[in-house]
PDB file of N, CA and C in Angstrom:
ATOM      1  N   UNK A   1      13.569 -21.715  12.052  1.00  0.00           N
ATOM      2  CA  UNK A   1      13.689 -20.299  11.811  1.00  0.00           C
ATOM      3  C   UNK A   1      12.391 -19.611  12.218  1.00  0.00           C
ATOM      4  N   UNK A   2      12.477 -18.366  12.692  1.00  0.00           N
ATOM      5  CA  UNK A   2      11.172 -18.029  13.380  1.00  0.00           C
ATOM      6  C   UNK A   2      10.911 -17.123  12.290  1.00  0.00           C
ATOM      7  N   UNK A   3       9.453 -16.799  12.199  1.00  0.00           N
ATOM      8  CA  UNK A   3       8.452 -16.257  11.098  1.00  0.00           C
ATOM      9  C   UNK A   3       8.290 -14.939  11.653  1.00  0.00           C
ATOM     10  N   UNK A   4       8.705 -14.040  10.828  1.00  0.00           N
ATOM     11  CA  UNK A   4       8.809 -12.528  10.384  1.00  0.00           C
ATOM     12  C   UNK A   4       7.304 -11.793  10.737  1.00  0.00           C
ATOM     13  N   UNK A   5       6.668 -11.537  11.587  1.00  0.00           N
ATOM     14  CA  UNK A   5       5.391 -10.661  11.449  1.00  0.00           C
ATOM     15  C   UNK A   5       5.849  -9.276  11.338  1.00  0.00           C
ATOM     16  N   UNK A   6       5.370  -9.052  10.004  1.00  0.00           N
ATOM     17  CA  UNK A   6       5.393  -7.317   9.662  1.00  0.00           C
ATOM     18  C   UNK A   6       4.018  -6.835  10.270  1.00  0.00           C
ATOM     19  N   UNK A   7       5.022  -5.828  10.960  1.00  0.00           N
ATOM     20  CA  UNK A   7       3.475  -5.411  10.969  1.00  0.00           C
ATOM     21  C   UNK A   7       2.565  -4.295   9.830  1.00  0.00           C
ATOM     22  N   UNK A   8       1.423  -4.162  10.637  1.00  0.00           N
ATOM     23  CA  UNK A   8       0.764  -2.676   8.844  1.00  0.00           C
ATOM     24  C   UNK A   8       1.036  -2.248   8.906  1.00  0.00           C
ATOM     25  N   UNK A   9       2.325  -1.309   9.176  1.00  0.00           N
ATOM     26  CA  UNK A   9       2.753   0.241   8.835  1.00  0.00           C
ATOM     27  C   UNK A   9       4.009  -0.030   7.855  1.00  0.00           C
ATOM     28  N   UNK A  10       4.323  -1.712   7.775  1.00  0.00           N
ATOM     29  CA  UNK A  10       5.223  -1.952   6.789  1.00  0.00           C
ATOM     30  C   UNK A  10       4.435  -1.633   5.145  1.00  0.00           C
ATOM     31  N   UNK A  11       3.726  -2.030   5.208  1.00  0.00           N
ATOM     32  CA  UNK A  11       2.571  -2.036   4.123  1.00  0.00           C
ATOM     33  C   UNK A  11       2.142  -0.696   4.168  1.00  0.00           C
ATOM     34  N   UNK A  12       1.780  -0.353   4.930  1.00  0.00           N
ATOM     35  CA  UNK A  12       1.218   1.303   4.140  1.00  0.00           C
ATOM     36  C   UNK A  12       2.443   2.133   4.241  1.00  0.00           C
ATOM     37  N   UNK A  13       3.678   2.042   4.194  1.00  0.00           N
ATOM     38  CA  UNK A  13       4.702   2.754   4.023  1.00  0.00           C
ATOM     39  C   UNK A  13       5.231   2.071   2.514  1.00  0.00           C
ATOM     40  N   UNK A  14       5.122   0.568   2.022  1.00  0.00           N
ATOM     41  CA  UNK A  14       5.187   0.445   1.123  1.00  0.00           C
ATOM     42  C   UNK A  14       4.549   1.030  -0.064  1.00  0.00           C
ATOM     43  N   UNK A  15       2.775   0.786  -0.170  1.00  0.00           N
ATOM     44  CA  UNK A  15       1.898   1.218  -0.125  1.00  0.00           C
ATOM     45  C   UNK A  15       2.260   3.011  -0.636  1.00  0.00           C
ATOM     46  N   UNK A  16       2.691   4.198   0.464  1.00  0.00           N
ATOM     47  CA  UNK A  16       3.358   5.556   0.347  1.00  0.00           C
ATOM     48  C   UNK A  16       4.161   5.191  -0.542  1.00  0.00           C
ATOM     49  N   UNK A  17       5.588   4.513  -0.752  1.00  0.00           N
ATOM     50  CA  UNK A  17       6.154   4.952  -1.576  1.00  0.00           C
ATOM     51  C   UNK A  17       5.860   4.632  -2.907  1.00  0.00           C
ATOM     52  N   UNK A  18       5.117   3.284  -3.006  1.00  0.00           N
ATOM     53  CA  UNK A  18       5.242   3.730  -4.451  1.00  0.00           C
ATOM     54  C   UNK A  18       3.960   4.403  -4.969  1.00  0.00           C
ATOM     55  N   UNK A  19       3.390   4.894  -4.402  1.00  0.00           N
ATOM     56  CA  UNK A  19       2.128   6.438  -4.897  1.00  0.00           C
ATOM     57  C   UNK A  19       3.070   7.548  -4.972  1.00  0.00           C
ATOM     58  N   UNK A  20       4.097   7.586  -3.713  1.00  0.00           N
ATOM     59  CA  UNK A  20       5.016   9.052  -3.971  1.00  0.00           C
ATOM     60  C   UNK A  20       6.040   8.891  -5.423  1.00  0.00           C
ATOM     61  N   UNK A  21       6.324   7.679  -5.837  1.00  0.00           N
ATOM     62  CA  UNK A  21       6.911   7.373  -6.938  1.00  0.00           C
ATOM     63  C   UNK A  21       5.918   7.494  -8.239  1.00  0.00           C
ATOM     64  N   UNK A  22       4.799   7.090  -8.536  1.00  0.00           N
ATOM     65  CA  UNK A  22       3.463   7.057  -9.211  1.00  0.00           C
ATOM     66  C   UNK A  22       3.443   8.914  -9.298  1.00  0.00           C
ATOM     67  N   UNK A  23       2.920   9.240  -8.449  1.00  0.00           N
ATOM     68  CA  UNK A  23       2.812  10.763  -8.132  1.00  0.00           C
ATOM     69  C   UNK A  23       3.878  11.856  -8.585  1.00  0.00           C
ATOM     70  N   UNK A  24       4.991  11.435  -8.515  1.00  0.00           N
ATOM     71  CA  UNK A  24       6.158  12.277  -8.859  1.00  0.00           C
ATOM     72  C   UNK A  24       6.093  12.223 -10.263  1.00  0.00           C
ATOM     73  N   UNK A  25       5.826  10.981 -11.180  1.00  0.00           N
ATOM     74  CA  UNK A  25       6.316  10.983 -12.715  1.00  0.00           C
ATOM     75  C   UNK A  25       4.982  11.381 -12.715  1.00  0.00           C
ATOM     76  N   UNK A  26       4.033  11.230 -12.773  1.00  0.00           N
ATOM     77  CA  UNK A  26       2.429  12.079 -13.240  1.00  0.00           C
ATOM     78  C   UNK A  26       2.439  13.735 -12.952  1.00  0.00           C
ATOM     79  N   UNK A  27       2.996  13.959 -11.471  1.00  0.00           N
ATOM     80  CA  UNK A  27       2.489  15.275 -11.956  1.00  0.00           C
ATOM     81  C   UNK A  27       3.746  16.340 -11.096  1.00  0.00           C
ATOM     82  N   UNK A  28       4.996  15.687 -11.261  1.00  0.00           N
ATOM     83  CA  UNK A  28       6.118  16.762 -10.672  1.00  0.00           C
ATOM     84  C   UNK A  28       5.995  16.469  -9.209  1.00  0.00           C
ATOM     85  N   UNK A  29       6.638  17.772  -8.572  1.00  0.00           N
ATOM     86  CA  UNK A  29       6.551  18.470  -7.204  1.00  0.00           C
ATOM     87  C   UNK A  29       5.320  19.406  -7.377  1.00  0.00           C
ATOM     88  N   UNK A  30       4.418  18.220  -5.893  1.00  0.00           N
ATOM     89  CA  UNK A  30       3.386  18.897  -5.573  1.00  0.00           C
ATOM     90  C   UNK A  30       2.964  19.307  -4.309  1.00  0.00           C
ATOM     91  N   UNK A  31       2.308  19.745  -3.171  1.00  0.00           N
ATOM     92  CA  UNK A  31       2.238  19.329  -2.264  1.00  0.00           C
ATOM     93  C   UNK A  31       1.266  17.689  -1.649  1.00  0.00           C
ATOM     94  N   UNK A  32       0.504  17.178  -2.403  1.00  0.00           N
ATOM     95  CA  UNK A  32       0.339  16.081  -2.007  1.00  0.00           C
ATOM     96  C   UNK A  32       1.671  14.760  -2.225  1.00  0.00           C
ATOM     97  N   UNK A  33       2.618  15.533  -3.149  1.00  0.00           N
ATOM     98  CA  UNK A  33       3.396  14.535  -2.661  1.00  0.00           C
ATOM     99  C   UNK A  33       4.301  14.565  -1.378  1.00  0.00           C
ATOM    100  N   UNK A  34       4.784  15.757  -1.296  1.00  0.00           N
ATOM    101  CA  UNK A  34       5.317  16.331   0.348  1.00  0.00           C
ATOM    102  C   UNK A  34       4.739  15.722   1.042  1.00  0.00           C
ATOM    103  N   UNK A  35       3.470  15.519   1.313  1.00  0.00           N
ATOM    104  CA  UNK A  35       2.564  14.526   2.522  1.00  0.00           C
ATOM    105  C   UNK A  35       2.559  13.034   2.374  1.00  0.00           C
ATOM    106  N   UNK A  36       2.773  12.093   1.062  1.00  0.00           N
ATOM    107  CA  UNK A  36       2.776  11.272   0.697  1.00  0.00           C
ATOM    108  C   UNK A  36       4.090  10.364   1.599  1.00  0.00           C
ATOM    109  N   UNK A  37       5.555  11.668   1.112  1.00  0.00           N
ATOM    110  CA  UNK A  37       6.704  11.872   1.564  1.00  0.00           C
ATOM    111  C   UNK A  37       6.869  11.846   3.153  1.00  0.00           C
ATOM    112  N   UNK A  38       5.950  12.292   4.119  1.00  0.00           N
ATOM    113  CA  UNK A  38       6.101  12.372   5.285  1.00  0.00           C
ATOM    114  C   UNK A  38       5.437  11.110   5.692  1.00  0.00           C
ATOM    115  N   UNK A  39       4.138  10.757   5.267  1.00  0.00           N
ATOM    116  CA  UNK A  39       3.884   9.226   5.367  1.00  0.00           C
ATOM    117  C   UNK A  39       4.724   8.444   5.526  1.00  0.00           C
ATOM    118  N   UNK A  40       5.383   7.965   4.419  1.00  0.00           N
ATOM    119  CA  UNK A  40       6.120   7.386   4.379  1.00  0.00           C
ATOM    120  C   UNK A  40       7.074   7.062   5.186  1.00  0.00           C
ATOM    121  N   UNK A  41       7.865   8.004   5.515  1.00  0.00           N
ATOM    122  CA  UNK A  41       9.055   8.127   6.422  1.00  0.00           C
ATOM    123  C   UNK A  41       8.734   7.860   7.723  1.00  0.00           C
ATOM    124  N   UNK A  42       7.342   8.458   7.923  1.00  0.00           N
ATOM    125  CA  UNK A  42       6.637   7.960   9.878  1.00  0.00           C
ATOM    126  C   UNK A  42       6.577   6.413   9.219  1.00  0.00           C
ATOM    127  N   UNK A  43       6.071   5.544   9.002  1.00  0.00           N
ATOM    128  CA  UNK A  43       5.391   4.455   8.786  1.00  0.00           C
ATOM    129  C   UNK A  43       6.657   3.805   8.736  1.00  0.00           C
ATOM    130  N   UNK A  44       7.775   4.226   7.734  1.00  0.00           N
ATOM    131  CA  UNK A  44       8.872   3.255   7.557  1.00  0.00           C
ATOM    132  C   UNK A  44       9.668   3.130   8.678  1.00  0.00           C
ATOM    133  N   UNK A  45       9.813   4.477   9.320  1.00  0.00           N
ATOM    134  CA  UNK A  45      10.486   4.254  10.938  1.00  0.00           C
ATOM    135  C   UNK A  45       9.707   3.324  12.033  1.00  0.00           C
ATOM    136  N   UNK A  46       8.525   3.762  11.931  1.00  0.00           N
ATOM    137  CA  UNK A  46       7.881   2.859  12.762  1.00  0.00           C
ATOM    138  C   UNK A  46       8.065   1.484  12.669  1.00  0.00           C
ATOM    139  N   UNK A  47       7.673   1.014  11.477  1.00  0.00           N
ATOM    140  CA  UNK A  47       7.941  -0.447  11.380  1.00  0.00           C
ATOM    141  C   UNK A  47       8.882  -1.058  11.192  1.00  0.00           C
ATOM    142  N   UNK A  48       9.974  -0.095  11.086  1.00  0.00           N
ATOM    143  CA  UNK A  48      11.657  -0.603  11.248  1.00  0.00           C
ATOM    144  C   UNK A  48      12.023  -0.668  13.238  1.00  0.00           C
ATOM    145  N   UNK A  49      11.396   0.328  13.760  1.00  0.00           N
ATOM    146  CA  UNK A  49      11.791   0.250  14.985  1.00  0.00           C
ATOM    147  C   UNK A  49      11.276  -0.943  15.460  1.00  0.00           C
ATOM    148  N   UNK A  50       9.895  -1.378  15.027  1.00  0.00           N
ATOM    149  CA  UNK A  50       9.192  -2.338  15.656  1.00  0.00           C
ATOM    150  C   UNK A  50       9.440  -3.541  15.264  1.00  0.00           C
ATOM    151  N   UNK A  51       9.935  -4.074  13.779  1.00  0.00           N
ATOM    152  CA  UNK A  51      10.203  -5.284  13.845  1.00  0.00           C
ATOM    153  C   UNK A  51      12.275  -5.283  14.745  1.00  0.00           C
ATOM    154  N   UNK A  52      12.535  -4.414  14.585  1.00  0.00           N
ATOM    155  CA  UNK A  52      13.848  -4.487  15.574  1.00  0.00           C
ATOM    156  C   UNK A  52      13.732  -4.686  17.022  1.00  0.00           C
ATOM    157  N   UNK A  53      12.725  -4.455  17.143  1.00  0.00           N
ATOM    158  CA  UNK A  53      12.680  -4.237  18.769  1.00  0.00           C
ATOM    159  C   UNK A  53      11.880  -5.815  18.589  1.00  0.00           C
ATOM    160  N   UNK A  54      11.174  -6.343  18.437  1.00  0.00           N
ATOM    161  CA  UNK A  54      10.798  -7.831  18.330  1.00  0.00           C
ATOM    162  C   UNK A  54      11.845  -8.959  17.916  1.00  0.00           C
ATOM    163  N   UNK A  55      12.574  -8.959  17.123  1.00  0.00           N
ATOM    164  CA  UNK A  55      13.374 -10.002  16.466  1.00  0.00           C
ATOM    165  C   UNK A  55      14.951  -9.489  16.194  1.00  0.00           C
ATOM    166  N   UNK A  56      15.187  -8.178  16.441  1.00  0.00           N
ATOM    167  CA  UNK A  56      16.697  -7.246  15.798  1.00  0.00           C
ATOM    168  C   UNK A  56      16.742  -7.729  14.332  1.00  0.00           C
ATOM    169  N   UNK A  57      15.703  -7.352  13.627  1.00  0.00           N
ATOM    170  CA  UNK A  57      16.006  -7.449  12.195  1.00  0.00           C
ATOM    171  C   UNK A  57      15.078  -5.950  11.498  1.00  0.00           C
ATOM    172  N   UNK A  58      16.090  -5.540  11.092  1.00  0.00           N
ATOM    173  CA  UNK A  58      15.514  -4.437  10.612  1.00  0.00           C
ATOM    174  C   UNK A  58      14.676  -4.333   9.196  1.00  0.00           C
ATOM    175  N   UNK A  59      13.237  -4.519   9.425  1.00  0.00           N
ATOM    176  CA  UNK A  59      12.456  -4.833   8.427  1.00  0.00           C
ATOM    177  C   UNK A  59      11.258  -3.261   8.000  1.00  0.00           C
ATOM    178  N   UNK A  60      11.099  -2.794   7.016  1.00  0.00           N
ATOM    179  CA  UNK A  60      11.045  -1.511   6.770  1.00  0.00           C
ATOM    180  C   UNK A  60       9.188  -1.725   6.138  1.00  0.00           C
ATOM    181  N   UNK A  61       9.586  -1.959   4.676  1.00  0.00           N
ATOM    182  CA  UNK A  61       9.029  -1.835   3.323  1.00  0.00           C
ATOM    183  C   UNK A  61       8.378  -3.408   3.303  1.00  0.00           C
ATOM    184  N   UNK A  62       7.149  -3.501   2.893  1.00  0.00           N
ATOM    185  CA  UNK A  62       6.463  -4.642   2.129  1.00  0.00           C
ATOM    186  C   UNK A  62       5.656  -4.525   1.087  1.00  0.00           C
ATOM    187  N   UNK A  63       6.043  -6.009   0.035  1.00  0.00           N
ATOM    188  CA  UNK A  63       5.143  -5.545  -0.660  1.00  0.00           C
ATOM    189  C   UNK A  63       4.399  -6.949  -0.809  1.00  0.00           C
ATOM    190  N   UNK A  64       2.910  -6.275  -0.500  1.00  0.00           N
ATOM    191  CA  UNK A  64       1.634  -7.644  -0.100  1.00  0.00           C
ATOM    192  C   UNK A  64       1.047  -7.351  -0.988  1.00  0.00           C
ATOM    193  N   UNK A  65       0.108  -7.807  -0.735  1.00  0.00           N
ATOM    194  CA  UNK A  65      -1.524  -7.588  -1.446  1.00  0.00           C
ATOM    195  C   UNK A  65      -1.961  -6.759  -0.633  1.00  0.00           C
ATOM    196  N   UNK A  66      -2.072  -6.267   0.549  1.00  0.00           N
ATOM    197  CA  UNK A  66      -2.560  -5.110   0.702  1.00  0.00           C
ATOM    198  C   UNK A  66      -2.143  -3.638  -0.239  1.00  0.00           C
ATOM    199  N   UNK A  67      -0.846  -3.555  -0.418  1.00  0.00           N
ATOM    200  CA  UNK A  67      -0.363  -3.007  -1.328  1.00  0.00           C
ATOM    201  C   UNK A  67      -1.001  -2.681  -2.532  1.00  0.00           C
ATOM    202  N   UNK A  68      -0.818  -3.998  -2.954  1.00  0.00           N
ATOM    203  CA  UNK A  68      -0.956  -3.700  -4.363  1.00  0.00           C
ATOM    204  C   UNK A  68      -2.523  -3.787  -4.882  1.00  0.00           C
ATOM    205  N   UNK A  69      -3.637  -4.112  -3.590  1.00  0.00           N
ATOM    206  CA  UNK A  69      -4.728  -4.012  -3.413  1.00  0.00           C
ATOM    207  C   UNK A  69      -5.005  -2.441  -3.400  1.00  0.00           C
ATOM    208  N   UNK A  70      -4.579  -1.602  -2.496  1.00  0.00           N
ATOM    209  CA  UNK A  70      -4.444  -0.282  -2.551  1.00  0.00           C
ATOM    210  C   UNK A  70      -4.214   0.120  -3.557  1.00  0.00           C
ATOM    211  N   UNK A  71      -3.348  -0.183  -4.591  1.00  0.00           N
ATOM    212  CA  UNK A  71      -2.650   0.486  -5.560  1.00  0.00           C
ATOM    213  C   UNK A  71      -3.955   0.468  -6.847  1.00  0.00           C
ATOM    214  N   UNK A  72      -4.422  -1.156  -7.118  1.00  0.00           N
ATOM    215  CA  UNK A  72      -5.559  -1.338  -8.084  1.00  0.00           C
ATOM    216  C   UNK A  72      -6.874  -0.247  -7.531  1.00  0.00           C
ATOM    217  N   UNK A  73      -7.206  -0.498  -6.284  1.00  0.00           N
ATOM    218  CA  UNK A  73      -8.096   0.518  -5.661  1.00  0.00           C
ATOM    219  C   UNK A  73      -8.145   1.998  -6.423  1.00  0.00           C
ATOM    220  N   UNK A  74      -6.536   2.569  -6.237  1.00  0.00           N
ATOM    221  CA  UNK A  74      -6.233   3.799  -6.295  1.00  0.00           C
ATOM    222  C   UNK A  74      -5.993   4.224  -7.487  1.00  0.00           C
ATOM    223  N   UNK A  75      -5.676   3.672  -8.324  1.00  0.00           N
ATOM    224  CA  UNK A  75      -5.757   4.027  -9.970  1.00  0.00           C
ATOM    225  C   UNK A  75      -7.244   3.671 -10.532  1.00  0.00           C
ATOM    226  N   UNK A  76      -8.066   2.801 -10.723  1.00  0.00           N
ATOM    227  CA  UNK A  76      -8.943   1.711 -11.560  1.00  0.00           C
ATOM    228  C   UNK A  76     -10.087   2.412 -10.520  1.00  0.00           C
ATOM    229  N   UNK A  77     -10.183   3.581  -9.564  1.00  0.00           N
ATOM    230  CA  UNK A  77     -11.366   3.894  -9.162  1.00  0.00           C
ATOM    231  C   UNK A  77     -11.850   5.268  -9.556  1.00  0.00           C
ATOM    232  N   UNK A  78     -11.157   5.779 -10.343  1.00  0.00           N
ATOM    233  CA  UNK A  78     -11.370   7.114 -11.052  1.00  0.00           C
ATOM    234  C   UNK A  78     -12.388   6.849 -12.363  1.00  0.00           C
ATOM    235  N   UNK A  79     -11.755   5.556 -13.163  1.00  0.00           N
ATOM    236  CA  UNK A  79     -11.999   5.318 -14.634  1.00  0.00           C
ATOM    237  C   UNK A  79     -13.266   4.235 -14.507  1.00  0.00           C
ATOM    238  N   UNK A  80     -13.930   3.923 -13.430  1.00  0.00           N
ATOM    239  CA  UNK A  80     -15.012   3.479 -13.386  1.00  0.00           C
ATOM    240  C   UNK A  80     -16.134   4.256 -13.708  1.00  0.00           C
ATOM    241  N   UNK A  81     -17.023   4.690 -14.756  1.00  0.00           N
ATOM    242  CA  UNK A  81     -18.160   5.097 -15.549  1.00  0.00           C
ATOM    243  C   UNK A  81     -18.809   4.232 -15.861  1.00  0.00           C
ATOM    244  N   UNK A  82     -19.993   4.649 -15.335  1.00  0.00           N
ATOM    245  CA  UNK A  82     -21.664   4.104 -15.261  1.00  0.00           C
ATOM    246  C   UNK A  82     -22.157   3.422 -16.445  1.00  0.00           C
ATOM    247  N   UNK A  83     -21.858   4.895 -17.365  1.00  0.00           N
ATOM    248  CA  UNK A  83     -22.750   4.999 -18.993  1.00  0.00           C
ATOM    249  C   UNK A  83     -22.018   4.176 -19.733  1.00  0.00           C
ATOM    250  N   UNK A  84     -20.130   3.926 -19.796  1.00  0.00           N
ATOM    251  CA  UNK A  84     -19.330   3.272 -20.357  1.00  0.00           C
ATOM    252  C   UNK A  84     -19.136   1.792 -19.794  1.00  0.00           C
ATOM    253  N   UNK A  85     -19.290   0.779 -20.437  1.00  0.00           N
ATOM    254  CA  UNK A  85     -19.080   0.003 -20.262  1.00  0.00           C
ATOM    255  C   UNK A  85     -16.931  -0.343 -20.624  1.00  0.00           C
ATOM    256  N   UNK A  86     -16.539  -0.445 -19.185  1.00  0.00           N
ATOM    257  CA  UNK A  86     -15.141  -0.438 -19.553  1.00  0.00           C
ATOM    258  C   UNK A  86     -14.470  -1.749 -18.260  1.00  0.00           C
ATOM    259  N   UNK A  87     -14.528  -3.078 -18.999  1.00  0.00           N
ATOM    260  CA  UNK A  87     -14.640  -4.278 -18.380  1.00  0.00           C
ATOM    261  C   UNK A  87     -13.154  -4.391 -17.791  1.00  0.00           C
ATOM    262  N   UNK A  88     -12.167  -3.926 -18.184  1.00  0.00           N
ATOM    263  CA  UNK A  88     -10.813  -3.896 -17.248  1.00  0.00           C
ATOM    264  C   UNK A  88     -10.428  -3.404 -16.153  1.00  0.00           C
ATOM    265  N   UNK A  89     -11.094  -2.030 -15.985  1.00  0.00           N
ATOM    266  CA  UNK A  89     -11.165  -1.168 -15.064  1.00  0.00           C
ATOM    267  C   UNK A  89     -12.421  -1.914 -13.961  1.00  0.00           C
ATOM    268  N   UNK A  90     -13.256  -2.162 -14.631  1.00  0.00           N
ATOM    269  CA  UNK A  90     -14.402  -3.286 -13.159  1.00  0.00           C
ATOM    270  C   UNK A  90     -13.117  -4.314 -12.616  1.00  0.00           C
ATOM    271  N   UNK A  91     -13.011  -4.822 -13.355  1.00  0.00           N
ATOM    272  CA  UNK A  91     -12.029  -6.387 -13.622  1.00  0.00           C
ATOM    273  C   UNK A  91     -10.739  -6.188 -12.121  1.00  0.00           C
ATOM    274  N   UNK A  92      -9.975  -4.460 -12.740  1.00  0.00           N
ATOM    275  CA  UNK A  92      -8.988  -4.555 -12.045  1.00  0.00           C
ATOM    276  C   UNK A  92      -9.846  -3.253 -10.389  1.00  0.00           C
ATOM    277  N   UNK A  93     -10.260  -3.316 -10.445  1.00  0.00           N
ATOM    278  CA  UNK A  93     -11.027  -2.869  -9.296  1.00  0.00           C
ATOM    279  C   UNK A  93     -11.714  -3.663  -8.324  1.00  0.00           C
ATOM    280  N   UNK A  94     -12.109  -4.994  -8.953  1.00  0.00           N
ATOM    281  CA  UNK A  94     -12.835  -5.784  -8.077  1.00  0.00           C
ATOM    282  C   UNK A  94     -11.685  -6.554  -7.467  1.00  0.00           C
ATOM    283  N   UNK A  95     -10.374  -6.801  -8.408  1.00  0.00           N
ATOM    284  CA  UNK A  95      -9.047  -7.683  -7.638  1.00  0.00           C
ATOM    285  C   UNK A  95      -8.658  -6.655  -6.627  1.00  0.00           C
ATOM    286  N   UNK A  96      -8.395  -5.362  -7.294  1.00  0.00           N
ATOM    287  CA  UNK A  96      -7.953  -4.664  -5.653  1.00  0.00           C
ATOM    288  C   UNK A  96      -8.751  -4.459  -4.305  1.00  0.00           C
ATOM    289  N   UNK A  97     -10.211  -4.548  -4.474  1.00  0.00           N
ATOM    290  CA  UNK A  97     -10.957  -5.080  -3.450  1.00  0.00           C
ATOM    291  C   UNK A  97     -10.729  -5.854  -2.557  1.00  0.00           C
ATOM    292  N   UNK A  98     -10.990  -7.284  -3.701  1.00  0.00           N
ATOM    293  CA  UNK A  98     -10.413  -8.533  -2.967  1.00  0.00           C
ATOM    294  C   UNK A  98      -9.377  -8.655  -2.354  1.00  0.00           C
ATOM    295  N   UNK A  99      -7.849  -8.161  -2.920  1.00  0.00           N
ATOM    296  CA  UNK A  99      -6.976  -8.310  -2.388  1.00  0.00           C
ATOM    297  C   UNK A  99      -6.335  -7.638  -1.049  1.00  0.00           C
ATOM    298  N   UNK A 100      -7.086  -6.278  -0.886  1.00  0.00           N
ATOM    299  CA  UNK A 100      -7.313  -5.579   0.090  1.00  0.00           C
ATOM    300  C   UNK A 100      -8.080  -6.227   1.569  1.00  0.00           C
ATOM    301  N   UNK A 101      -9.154  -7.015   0.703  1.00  0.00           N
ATOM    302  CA  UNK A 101      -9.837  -7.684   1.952  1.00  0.00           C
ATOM    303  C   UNK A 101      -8.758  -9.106   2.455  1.00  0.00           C
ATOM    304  N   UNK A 102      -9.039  -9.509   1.436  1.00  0.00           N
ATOM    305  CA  UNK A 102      -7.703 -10.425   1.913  1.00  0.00           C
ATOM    306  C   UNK A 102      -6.678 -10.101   3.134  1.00  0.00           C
ATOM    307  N   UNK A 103      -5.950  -9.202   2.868  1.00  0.00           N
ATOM    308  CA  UNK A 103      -4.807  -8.130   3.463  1.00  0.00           C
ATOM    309  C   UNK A 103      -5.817  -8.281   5.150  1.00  0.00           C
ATOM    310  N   UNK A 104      -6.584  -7.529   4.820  1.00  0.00           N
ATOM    311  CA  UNK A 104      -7.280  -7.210   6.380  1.00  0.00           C
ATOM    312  C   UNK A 104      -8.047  -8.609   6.972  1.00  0.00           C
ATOM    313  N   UNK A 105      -8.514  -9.425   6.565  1.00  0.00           N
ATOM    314  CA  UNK A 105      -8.942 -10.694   6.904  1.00  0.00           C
ATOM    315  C   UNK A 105      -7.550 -10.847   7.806  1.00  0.00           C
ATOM    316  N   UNK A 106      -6.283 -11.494   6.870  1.00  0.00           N
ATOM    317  CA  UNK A 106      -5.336 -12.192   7.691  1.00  0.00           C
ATOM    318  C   UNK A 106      -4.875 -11.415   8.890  1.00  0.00           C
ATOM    319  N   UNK A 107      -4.915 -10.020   8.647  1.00  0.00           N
ATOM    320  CA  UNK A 107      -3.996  -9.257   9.641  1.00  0.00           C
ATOM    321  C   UNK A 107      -5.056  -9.658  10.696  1.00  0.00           C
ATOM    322  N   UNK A 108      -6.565  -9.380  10.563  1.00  0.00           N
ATOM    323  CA  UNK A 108      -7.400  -9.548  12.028  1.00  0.00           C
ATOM    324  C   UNK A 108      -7.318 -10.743  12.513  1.00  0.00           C
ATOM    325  N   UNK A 109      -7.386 -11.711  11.602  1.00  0.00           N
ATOM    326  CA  UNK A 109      -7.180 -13.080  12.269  1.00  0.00           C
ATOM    327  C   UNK A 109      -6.639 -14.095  12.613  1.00  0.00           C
ATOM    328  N   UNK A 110      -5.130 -13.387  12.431  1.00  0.00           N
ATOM    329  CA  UNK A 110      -3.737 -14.225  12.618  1.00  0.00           C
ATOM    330  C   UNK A 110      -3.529 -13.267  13.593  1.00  0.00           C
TER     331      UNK A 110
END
């Protein structure tokens, strides 16, 4: 069976939706989610056209560690304070780091 390469726009369209999902229950209709929303939809076409046009399998949405590297990034980097010592928020900030680098390690070197 031949091995699936997604490419990154599967991941940062994953990545878009669930911030536009995150984003919608926090704070309604906004306009950063409208843009979140258009992300999404370029990125998911793209990487649906492209794994079709490589293999005819229509592959959209992923969810990696780049993802969910982004996601720890994107919450756990607000609630990082100097003066407060708040060891979960380091904790889950340094995994979305890692897991982010991770993400970009393999993509450059596979």
């Amino acid at each position: 069976m031949k091995k699936l390469r997604t490419p990154i726009t599967s991941s940062i369209s994953g990545y878009s939706l669930i911030l536009s999902i995150l984003n919608y229950i926090e704070f309604g209709m906004s306009n950063f989610l409208w843009i979140i929303i258009i992300i999404f939809l370029i990125t998911f076409s793209w990487s649906a056209y492209s794994t079709y046009k490589n293999s005819n399998i229509v592959f959209g949405i992923s969810m990696d560690n780049g993802v969910m590297g982004g996601l720890l990034i994107t919450y756990f980097y607000p609630l990082i304070n100097m003066e407060e010592v708040a060891i979960s928020s380091y904790i889950a900030f340094i995994v979305g780091i890692y897991l982010l680098l991770k993400y970009i390690m393999k993509k450059i070197f596979n």
